[in-house]
C-alpha atoms as a PDB file:
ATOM      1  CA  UNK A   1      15.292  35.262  40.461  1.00  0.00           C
ATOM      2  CA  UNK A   2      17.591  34.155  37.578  1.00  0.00           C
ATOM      3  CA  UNK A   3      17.703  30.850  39.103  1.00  0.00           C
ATOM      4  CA  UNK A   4      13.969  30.324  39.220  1.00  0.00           C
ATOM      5  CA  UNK A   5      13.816  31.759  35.825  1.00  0.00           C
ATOM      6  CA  UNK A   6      16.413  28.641  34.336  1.00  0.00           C
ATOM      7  CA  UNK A   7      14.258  25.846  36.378  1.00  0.00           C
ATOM      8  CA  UNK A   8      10.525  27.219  34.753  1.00  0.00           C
ATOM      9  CA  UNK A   9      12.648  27.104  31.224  1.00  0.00           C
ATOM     10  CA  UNK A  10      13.428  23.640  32.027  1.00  0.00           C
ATOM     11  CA  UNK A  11       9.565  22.494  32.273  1.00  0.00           C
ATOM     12  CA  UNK A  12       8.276  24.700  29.440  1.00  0.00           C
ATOM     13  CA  UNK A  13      10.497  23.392  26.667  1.00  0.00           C
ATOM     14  CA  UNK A  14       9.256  19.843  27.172  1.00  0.00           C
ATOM     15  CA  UNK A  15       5.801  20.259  27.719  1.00  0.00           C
ATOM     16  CA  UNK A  16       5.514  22.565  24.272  1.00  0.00           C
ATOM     17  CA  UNK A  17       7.668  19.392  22.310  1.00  0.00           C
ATOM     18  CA  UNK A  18       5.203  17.613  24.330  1.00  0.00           C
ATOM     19  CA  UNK A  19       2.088  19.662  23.370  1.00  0.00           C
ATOM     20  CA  UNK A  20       3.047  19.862  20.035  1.00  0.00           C
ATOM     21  CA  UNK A  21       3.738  15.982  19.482  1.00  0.00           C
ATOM     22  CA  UNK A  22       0.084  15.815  20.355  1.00  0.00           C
ATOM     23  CA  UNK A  23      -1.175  18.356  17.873  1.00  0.00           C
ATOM     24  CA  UNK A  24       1.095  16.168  15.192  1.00  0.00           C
ATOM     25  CA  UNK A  25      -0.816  13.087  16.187  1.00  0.00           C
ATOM     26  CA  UNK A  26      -3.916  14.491  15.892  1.00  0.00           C
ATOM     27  CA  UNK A  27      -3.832  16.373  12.619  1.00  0.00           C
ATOM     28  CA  UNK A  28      -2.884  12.749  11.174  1.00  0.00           C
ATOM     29  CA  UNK A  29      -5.604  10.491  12.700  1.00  0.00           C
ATOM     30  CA  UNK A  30      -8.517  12.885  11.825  1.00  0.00           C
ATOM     31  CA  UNK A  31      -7.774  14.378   8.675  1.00  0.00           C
ATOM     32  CA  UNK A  32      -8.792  12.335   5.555  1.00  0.00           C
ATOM     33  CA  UNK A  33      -5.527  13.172   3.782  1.00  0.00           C
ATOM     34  CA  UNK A  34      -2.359  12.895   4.603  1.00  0.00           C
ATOM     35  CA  UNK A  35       0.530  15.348   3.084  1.00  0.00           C
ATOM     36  CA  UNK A  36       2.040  13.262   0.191  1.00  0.00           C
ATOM     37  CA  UNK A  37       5.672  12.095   1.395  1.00  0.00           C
ATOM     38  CA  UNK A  38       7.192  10.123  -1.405  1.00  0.00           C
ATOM     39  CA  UNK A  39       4.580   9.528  -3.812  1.00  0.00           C
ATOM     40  CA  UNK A  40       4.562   8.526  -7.175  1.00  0.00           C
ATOM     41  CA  UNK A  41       2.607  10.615  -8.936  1.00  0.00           C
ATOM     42  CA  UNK A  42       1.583  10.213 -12.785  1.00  0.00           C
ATOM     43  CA  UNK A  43       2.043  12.607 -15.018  1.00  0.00           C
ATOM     44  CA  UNK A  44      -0.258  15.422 -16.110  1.00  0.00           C
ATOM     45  CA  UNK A  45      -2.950  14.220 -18.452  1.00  0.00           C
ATOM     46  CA  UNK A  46      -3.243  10.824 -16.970  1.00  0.00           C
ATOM     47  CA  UNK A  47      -6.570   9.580 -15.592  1.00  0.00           C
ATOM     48  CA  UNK A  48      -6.266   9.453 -12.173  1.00  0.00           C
ATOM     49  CA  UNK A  49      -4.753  12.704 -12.038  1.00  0.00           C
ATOM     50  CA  UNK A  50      -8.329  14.263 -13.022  1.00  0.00           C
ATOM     51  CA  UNK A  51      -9.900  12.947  -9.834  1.00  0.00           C
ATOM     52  CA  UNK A  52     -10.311  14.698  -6.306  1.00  0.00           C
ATOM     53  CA  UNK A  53      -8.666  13.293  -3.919  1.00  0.00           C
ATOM     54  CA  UNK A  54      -9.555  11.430  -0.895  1.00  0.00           C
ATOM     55  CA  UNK A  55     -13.735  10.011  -2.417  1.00  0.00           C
ATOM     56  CA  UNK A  56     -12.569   7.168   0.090  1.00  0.00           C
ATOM     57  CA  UNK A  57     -16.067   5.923   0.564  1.00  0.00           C
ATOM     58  CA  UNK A  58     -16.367   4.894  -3.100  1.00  0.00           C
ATOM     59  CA  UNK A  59     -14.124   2.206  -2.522  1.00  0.00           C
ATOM     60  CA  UNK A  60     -15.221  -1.478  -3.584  1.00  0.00           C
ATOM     61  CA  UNK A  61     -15.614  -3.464  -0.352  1.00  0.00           C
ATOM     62  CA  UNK A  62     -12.858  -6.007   0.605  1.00  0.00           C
ATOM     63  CA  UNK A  63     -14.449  -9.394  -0.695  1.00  0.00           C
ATOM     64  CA  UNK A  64     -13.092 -13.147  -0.701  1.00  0.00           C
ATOM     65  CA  UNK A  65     -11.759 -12.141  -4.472  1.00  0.00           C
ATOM     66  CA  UNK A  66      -8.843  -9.531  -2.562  1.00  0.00           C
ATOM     67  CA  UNK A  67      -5.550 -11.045  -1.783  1.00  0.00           C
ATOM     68  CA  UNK A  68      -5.448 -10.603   1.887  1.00  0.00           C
ATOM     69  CA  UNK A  69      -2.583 -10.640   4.290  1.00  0.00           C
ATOM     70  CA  UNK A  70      -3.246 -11.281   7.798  1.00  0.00           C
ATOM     71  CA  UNK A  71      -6.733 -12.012   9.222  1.00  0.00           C
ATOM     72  CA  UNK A  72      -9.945 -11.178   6.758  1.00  0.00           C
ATOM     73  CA  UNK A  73     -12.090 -10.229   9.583  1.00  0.00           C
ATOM     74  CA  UNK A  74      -9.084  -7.997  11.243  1.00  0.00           C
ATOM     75  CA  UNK A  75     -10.574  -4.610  12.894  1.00  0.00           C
ATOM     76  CA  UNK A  76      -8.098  -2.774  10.995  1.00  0.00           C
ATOM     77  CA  UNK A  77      -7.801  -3.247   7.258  1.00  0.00           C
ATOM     78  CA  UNK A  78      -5.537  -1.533   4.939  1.00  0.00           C
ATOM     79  CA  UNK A  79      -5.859  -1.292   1.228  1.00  0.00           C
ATOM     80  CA  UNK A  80      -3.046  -0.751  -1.291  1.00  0.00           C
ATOM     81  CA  UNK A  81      -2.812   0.197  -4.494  1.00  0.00           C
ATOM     82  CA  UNK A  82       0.841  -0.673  -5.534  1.00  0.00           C
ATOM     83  CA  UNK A  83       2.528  -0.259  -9.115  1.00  0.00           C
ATOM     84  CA  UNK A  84       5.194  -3.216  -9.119  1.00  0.00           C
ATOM     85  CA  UNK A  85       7.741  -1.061 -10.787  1.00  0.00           C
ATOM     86  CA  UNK A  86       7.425   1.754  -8.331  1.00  0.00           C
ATOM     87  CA  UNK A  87      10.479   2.616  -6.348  1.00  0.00           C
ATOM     88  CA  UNK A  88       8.630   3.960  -3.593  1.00  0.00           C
ATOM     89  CA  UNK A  89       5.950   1.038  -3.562  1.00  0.00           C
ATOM     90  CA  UNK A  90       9.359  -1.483  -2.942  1.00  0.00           C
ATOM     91  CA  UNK A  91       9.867   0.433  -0.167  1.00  0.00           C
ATOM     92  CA  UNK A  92       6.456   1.106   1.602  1.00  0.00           C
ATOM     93  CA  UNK A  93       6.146  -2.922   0.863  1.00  0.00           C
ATOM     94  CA  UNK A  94       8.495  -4.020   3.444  1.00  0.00           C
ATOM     95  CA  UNK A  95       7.151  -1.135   5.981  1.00  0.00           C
ATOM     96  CA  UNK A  96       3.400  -3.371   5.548  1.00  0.00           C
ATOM     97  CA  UNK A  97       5.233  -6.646   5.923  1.00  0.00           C
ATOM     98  CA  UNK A  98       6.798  -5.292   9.308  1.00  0.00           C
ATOM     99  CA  UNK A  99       2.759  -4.073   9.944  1.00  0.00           C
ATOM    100  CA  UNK A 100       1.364  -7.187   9.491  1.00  0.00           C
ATOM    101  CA  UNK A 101       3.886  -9.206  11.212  1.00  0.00           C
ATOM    102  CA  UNK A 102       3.038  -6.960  14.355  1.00  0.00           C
ATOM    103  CA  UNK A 103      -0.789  -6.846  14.344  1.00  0.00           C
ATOM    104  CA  UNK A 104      -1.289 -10.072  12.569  1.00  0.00           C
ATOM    105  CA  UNK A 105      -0.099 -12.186  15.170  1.00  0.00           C
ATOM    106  CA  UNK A 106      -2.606 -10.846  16.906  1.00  0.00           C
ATOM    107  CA  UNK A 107      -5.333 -10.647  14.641  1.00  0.00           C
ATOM    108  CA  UNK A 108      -5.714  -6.944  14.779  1.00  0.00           C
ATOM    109  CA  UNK A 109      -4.677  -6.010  10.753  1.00  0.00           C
ATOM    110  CA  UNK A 110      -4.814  -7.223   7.332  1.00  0.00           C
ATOM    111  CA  UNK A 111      -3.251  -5.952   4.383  1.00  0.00           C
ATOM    112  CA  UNK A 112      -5.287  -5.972   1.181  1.00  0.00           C
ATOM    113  CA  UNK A 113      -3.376  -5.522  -1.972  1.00  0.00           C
ATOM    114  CA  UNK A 114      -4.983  -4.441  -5.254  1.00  0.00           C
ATOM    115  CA  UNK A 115      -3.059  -3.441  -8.683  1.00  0.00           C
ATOM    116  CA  UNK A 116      -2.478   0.475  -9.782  1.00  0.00           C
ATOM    117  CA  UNK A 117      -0.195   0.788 -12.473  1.00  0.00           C
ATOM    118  CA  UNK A 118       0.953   4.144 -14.057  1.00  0.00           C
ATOM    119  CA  UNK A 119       1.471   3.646 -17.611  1.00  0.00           C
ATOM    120  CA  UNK A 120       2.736   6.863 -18.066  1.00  0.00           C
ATOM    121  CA  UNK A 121       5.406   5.914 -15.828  1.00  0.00           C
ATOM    122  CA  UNK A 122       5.834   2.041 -16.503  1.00  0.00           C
ATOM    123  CA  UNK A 123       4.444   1.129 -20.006  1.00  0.00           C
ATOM    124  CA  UNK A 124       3.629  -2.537 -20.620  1.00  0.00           C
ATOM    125  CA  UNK A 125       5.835  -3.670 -17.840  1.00  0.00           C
ATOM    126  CA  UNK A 126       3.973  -2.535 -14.974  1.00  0.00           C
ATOM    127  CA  UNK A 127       0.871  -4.279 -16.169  1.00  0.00           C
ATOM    128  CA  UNK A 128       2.597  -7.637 -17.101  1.00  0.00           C
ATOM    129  CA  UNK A 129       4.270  -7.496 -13.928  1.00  0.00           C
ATOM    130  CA  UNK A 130       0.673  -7.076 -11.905  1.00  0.00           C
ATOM    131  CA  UNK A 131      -0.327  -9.592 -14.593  1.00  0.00           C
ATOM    132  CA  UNK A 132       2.431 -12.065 -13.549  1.00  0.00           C
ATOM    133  CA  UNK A 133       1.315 -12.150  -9.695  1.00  0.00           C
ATOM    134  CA  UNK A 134      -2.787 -13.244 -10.701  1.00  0.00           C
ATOM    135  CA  UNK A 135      -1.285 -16.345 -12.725  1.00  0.00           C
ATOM    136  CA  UNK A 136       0.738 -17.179  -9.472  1.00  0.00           C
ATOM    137  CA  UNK A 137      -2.015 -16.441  -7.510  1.00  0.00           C
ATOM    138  CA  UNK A 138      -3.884 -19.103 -10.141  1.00  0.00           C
ATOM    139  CA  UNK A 139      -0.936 -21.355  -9.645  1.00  0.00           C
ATOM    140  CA  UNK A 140      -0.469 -21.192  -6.218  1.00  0.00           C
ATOM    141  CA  UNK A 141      -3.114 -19.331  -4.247  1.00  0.00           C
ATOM    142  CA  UNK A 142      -2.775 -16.558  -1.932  1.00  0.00           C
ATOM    143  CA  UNK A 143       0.349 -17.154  -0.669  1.00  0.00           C
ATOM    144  CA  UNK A 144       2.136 -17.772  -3.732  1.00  0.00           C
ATOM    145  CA  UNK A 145       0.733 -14.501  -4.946  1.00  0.00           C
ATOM    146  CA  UNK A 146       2.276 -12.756  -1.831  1.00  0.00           C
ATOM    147  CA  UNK A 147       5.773 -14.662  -2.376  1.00  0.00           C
ATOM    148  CA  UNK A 148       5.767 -13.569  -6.248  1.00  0.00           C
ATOM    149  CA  UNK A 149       5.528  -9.927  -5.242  1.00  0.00           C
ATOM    150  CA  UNK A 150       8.146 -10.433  -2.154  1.00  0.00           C
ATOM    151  CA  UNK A 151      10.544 -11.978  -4.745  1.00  0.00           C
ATOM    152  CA  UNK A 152       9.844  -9.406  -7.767  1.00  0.00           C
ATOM    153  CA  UNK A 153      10.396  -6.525  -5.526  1.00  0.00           C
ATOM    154  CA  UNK A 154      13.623  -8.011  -4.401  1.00  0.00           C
ATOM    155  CA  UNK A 155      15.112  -7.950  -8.158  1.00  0.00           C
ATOM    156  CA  UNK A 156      13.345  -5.323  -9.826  1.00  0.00           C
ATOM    157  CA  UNK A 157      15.439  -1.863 -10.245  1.00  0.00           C
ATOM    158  CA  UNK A 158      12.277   0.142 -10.247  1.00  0.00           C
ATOM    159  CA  UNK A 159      11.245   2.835 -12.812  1.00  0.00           C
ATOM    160  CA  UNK A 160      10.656   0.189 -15.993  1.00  0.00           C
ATOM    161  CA  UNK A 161      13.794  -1.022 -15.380  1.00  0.00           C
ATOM    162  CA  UNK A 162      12.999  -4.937 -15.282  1.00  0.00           C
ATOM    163  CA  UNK A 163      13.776  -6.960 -17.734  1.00  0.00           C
ATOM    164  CA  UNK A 164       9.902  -9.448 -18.516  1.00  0.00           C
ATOM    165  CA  UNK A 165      12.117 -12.126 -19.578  1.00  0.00           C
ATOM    166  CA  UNK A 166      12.241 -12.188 -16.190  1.00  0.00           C
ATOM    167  CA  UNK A 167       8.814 -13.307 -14.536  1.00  0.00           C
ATOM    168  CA  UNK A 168       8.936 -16.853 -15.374  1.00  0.00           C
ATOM    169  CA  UNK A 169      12.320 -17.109 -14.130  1.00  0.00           C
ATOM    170  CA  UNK A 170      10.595 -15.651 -10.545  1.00  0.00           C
ATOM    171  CA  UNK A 171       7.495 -17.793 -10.773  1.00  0.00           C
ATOM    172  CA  UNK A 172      10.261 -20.880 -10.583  1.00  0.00           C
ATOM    173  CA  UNK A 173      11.983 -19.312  -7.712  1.00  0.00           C
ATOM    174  CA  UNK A 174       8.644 -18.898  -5.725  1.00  0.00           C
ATOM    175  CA  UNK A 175       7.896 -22.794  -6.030  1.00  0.00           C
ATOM    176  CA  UNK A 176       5.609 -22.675  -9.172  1.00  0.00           C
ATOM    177  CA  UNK A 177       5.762 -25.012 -12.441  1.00  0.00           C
ATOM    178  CA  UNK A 178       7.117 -22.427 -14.927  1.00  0.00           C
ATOM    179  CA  UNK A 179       5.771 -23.398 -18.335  1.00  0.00           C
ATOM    180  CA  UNK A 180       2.062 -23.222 -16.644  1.00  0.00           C
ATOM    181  CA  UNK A 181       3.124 -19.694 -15.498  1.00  0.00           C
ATOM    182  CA  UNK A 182       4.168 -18.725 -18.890  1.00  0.00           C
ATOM    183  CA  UNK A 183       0.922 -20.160 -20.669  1.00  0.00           C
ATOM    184  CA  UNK A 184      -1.040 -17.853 -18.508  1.00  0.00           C
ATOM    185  CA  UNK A 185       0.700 -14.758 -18.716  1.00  0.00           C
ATOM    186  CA  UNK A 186       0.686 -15.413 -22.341  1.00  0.00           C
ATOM    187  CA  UNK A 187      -3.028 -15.680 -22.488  1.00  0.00           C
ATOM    188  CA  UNK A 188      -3.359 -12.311 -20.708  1.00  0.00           C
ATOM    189  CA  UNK A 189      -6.514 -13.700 -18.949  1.00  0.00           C
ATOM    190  CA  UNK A 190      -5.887 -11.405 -16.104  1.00  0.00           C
ATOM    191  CA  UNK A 191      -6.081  -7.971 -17.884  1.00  0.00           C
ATOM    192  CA  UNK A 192      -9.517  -7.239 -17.237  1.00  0.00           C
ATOM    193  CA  UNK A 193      -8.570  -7.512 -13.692  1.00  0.00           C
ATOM    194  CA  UNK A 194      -5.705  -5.047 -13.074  1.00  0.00           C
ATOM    195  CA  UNK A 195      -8.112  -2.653 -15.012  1.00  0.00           C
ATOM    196  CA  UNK A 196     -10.673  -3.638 -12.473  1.00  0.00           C
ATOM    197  CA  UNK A 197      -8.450  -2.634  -9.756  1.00  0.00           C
ATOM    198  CA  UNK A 198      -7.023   0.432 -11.790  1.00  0.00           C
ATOM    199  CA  UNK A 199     -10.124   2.033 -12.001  1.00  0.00           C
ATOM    200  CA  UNK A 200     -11.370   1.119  -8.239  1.00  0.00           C
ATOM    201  CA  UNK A 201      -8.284   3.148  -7.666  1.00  0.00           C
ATOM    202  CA  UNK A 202      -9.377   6.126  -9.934  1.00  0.00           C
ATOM    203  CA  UNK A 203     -12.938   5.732  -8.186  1.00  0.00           C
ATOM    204  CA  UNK A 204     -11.240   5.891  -4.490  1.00  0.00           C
ATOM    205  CA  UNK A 205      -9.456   9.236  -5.532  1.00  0.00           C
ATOM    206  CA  UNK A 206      -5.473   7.517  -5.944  1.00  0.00           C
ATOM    207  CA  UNK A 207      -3.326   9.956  -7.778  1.00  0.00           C
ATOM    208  CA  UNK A 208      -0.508   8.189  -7.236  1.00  0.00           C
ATOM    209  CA  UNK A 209       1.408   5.203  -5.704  1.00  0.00           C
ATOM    210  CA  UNK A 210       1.372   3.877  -3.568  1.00  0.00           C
ATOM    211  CA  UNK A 211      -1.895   4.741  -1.973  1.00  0.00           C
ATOM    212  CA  UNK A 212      -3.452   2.970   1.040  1.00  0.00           C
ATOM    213  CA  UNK A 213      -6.557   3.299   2.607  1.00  0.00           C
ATOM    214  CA  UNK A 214      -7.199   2.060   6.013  1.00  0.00           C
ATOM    215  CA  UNK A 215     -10.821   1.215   7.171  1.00  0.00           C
ATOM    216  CA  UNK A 216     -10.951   1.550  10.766  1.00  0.00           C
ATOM    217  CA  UNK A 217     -13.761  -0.437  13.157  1.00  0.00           C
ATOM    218  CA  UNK A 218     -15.798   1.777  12.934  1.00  0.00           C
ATOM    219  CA  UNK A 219     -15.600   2.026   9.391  1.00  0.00           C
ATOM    220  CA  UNK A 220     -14.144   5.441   9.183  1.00  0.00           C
ATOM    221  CA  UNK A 221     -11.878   5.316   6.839  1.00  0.00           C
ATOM    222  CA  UNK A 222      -8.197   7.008   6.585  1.00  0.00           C
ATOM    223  CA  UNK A 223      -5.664   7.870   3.676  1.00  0.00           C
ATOM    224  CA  UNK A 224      -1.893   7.126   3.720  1.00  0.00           C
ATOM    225  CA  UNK A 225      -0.841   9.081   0.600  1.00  0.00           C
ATOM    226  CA  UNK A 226       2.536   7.753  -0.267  1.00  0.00           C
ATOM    227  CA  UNK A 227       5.632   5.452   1.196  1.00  0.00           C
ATOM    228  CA  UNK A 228       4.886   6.575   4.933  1.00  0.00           C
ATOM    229  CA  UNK A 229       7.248   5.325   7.839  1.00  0.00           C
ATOM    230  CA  UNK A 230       6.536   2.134   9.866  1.00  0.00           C
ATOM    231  CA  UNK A 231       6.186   4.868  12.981  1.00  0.00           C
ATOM    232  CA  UNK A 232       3.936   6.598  11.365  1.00  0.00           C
ATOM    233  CA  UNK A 233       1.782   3.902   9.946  1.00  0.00           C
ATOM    234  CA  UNK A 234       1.839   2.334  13.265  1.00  0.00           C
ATOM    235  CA  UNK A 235       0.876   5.544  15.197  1.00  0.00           C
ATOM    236  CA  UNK A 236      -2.394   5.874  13.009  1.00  0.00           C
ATOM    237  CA  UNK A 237      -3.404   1.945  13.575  1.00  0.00           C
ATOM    238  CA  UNK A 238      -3.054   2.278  17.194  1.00  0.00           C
ATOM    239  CA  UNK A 239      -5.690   5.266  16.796  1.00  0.00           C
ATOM    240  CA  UNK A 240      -7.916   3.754  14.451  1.00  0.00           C
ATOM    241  CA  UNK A 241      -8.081   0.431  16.803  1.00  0.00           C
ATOM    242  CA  UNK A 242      -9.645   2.986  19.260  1.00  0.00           C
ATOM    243  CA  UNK A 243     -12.621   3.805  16.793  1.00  0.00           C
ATOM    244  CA  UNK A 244     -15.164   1.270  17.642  1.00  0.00           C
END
């Protein structure tokens, strides 16, 4: 009897890791909010902070004006609002490169990036910064714009810790002529345009960074509140592809 007792103990414990894997799983595909893991949030008073969460659907459509990674007319597309001088938005940025290297190959995601920063958090800097990657996007196009933000986020310390003195000196290293890139950040042409972004953000419900929002086939669409794993951002693509 003890005997058969030990073998039924040896099925139950993996079916109920098993079983509760799946209950994981599901509470993340079809919930429209995801528990915040590693978030930065701004502090009390700001904007953003006033807004309910998760008004997904008041999102402004992705358009030929978005810088896009991967194909524009993916199935999946994920939208992130990134501050530049957020630690955790360094890190959730080279969990979406590993994303779109996957599913772009095959044409299954695209990443859409569009500016959020926290002033509260990142005075001036933040902004110049998002500033600095429109006049390289003017400079160089989409993929320059891409390349400026790979190559900030490699030198930045985080937490309005760079130095501005700075951007020119990483619009050179990306390839572009560096005393056009200073005339337009000087001109601050591209203000109205992170502020445009900013408040889509507010709009959409982000309370923090970085925030993504992926819009599935069937245009459901799907928070992912804060730096989230490549497993996990992975697990809820595979779902979403389902969605038709």
């Amino acid at each position: 009897m003890m005997n058969n007792m030990q073998n039924n103990n040896q099925y139950i414990m993996p079916a109920a890791i098993v079983f509760s894997g799946l209950i994981v799983a599901g509470a993340l595909v079809y919930s429209n909010v995801n528990p915040k893991k590693e978030a930065y949030l701004p502090k009390q008073g700001e904007p953003a902070a006033d807004i309910q969460p998760s008004n997904v659907e008041n999102i402004k459509p992705v358009t030929s004006s978005d810088h896009v990674l991967g194909n524009p007319a993916a199935p999946i597309k994920i939208i992130e609002f990134s501050d530049l001088e957020c630690p955790f938005c360094k890190k959730f940025h080279w969990t979406m490169q590993t994303i779109v290297e996957e599913y772009g190959k095959t044409g299954q995601a695209a990443w859409i990036y569009r500016h959020f920063p926290i002033d509260s958090r990142h005075p001036v800097k933040a902004r110049k910064a998002a500033e600095a990657t429109e006049c390289a996007n003017e400079l160089g196009g989409n993929e320059k714009f891409w390349a400026y933000i790979e190559r900030y986020f490699e030198i930045t310390p985080s937490n309005n810790n760079i130095d501005l003195a700075q951007l020119p000196q990483i619009a050179e290293d990306v390839g572009l002529d560096k005393s056009k890139f200073e005339s337009c950040l000087a001109s601050g042409k591209y203000a109205k345009h992170i502020e445009d972004d900013y408040q889509d953000g507010v709009a959409a419900g982000v309370e923090g960074t970085p925030y993504s929002i992926l819009i599935a086939p069937n245009n459901q669409k799907f928070v992912i509140n804060g730096a989230l794993s490549y497993a996990t951002v992975k697990q809820l693509i595979d779902s979403s592809l389902k969605l038709k």
